[in-house]
N, C-alpha and C. Protein backbone atom coordinates (compact mmCIF):
# COMPACT_ATOMS: atom_id res chain seq x y z
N UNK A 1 65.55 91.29 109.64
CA UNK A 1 66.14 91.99 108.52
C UNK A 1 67.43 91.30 108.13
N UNK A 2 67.90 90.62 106.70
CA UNK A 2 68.87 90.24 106.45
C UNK A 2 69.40 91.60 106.02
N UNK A 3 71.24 91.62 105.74
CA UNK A 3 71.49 91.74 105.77
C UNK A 3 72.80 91.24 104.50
N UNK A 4 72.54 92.17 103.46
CA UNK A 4 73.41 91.66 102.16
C UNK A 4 74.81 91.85 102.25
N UNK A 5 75.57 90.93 101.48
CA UNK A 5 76.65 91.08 101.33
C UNK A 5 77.16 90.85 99.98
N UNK A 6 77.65 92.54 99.88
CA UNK A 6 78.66 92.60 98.34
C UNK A 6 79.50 91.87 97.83
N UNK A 7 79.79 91.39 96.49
CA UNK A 7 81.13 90.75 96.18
C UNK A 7 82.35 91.93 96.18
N UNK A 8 83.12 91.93 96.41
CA UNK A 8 84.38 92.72 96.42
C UNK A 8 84.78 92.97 95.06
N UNK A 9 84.74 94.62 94.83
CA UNK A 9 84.62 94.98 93.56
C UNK A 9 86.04 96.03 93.38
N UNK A 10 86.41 96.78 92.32
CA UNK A 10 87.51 97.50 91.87
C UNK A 10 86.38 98.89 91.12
N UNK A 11 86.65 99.91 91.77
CA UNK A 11 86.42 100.84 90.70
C UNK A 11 87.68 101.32 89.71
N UNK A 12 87.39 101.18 88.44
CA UNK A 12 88.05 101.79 87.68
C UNK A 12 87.57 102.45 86.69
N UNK A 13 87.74 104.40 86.62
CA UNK A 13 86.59 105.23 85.52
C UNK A 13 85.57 105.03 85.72
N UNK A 14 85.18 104.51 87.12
CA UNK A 14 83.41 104.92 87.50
C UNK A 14 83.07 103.46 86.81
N UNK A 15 84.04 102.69 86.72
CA UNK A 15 82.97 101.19 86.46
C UNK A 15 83.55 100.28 87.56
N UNK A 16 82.63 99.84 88.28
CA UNK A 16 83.30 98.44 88.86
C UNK A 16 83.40 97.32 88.36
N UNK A 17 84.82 96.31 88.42
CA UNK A 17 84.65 95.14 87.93
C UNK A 17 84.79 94.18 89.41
N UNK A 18 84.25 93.20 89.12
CA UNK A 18 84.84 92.13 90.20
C UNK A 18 86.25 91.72 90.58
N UNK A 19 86.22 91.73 92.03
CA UNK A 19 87.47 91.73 91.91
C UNK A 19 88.59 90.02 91.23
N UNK A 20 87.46 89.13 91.01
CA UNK A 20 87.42 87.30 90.52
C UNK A 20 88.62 87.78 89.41
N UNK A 21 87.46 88.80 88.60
CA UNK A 21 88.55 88.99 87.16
C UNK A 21 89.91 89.32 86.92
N UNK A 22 90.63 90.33 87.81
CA UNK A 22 91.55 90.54 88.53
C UNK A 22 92.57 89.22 88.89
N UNK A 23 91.90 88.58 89.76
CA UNK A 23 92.51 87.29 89.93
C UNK A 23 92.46 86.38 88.80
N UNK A 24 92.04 85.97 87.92
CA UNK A 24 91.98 84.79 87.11
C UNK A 24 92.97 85.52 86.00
N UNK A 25 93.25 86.93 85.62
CA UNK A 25 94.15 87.36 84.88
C UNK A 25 95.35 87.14 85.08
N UNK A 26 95.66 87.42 86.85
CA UNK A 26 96.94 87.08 87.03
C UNK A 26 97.31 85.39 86.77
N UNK A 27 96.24 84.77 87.18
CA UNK A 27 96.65 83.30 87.42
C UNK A 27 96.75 82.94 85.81
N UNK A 28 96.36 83.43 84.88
CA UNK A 28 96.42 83.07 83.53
C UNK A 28 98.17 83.45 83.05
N UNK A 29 98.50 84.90 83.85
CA UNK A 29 99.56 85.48 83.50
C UNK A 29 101.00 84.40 83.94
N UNK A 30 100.56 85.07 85.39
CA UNK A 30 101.72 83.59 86.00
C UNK A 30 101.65 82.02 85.48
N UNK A 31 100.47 81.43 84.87
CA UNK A 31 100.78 80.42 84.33
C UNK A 31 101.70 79.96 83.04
N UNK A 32 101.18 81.72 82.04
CA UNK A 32 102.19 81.87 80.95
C UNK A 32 103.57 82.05 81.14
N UNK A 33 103.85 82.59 82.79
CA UNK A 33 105.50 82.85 82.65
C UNK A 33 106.11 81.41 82.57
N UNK A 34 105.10 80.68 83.84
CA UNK A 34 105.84 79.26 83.91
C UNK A 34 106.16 78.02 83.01
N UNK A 35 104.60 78.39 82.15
CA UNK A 35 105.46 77.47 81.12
C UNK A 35 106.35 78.28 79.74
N UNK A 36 106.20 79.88 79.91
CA UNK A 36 107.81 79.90 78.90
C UNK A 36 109.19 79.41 79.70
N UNK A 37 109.02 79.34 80.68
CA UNK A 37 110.01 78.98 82.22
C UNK A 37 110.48 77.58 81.36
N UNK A 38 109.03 76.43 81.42
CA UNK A 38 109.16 75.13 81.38
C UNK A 38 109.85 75.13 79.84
N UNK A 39 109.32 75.81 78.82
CA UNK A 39 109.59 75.26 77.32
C UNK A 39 110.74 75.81 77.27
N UNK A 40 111.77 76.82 77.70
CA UNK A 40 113.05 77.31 77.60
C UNK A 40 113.80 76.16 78.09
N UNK A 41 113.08 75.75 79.38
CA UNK A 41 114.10 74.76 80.35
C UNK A 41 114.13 73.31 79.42
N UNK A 42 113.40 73.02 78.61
CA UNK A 42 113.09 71.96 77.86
C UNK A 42 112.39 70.82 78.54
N UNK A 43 111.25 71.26 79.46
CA UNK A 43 110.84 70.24 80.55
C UNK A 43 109.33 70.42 80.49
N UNK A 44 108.90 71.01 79.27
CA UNK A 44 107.44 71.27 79.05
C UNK A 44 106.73 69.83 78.35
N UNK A 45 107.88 69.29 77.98
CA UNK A 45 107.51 68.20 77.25
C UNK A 45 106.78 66.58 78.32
N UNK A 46 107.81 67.13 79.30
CA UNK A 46 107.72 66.31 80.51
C UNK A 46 106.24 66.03 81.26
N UNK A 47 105.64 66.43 81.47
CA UNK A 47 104.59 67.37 81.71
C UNK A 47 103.54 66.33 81.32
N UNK A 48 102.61 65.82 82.61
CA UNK A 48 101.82 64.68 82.15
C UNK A 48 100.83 65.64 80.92
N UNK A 49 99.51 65.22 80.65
CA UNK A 49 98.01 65.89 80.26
C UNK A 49 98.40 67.50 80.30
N UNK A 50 98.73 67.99 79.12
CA UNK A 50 98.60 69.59 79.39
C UNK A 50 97.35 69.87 79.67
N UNK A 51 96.18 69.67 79.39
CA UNK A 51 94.93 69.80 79.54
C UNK A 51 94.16 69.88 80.53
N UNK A 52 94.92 69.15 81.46
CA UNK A 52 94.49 69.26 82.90
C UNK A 52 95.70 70.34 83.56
N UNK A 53 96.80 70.20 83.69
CA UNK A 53 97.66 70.50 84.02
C UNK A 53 97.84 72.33 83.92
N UNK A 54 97.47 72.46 82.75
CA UNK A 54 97.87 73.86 82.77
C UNK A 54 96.69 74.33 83.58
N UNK A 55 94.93 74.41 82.98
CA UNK A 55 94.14 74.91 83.75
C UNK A 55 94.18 74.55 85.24
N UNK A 56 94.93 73.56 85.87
CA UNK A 56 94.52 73.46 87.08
C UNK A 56 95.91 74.23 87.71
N UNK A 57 96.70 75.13 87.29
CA UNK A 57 97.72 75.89 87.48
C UNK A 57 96.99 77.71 87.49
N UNK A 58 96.44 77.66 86.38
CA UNK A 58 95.52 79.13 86.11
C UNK A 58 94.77 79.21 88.13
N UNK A 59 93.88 78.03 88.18
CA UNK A 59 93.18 78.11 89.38
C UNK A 59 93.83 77.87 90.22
N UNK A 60 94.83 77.49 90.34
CA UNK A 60 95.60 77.54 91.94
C UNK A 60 96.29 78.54 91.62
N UNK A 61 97.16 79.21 91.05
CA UNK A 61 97.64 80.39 90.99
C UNK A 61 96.30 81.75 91.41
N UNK A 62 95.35 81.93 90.57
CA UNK A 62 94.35 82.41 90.72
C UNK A 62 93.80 82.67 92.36
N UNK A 63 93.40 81.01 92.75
CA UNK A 63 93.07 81.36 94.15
C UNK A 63 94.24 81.58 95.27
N UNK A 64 95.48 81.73 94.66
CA UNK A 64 96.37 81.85 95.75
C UNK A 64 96.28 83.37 96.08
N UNK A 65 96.40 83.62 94.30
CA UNK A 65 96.42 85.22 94.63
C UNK A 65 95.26 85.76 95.35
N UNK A 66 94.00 85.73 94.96
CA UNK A 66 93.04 85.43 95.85
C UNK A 66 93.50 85.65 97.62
N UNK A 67 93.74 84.65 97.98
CA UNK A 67 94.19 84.68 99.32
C UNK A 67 95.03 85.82 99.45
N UNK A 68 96.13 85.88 98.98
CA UNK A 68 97.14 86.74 99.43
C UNK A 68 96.43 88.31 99.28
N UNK A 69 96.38 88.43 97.95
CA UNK A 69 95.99 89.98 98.17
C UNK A 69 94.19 90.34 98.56
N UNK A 70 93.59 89.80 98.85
CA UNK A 70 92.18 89.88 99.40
C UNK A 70 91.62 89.30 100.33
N UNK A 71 92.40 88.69 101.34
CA UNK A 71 91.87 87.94 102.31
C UNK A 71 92.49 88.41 103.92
């Protein structure tokens, strides 16, 4: 007999969402503080490929939070 295993979910109003979505919001959020952080500081400019750079900030922010609050 296997034996399933759930993804880790949030009820909210009788709906569950995943809890992924949760995380990729924050990591989207915290990415927006940092670069109003960077464009105030005037160092956004600095900043190799935004293109790579920002999304690969969303996902490490994302999976940090990840770790911290779900692991």
């Amino acid at each position: 007999m296997t034996s399933y295993r759930l993804p880790p979910s949030v009820d909210i109003l009788g709906s569950f969402f995943p809890i992924w979505i949760f995380c990729l919001v924050a990591g989207l959020l915290l990415t927006l503080v940092i670069r109003l952080l960077l464009v105030r500081a005037r160092l956004d400019a600095e900043i190799g490929p935004r293109v790579i750079v920002y999304p690969s900030m969303v996902a490490l922010f994302a999976c940090t939070f990840w770790l911290v609050c779900f692991r």
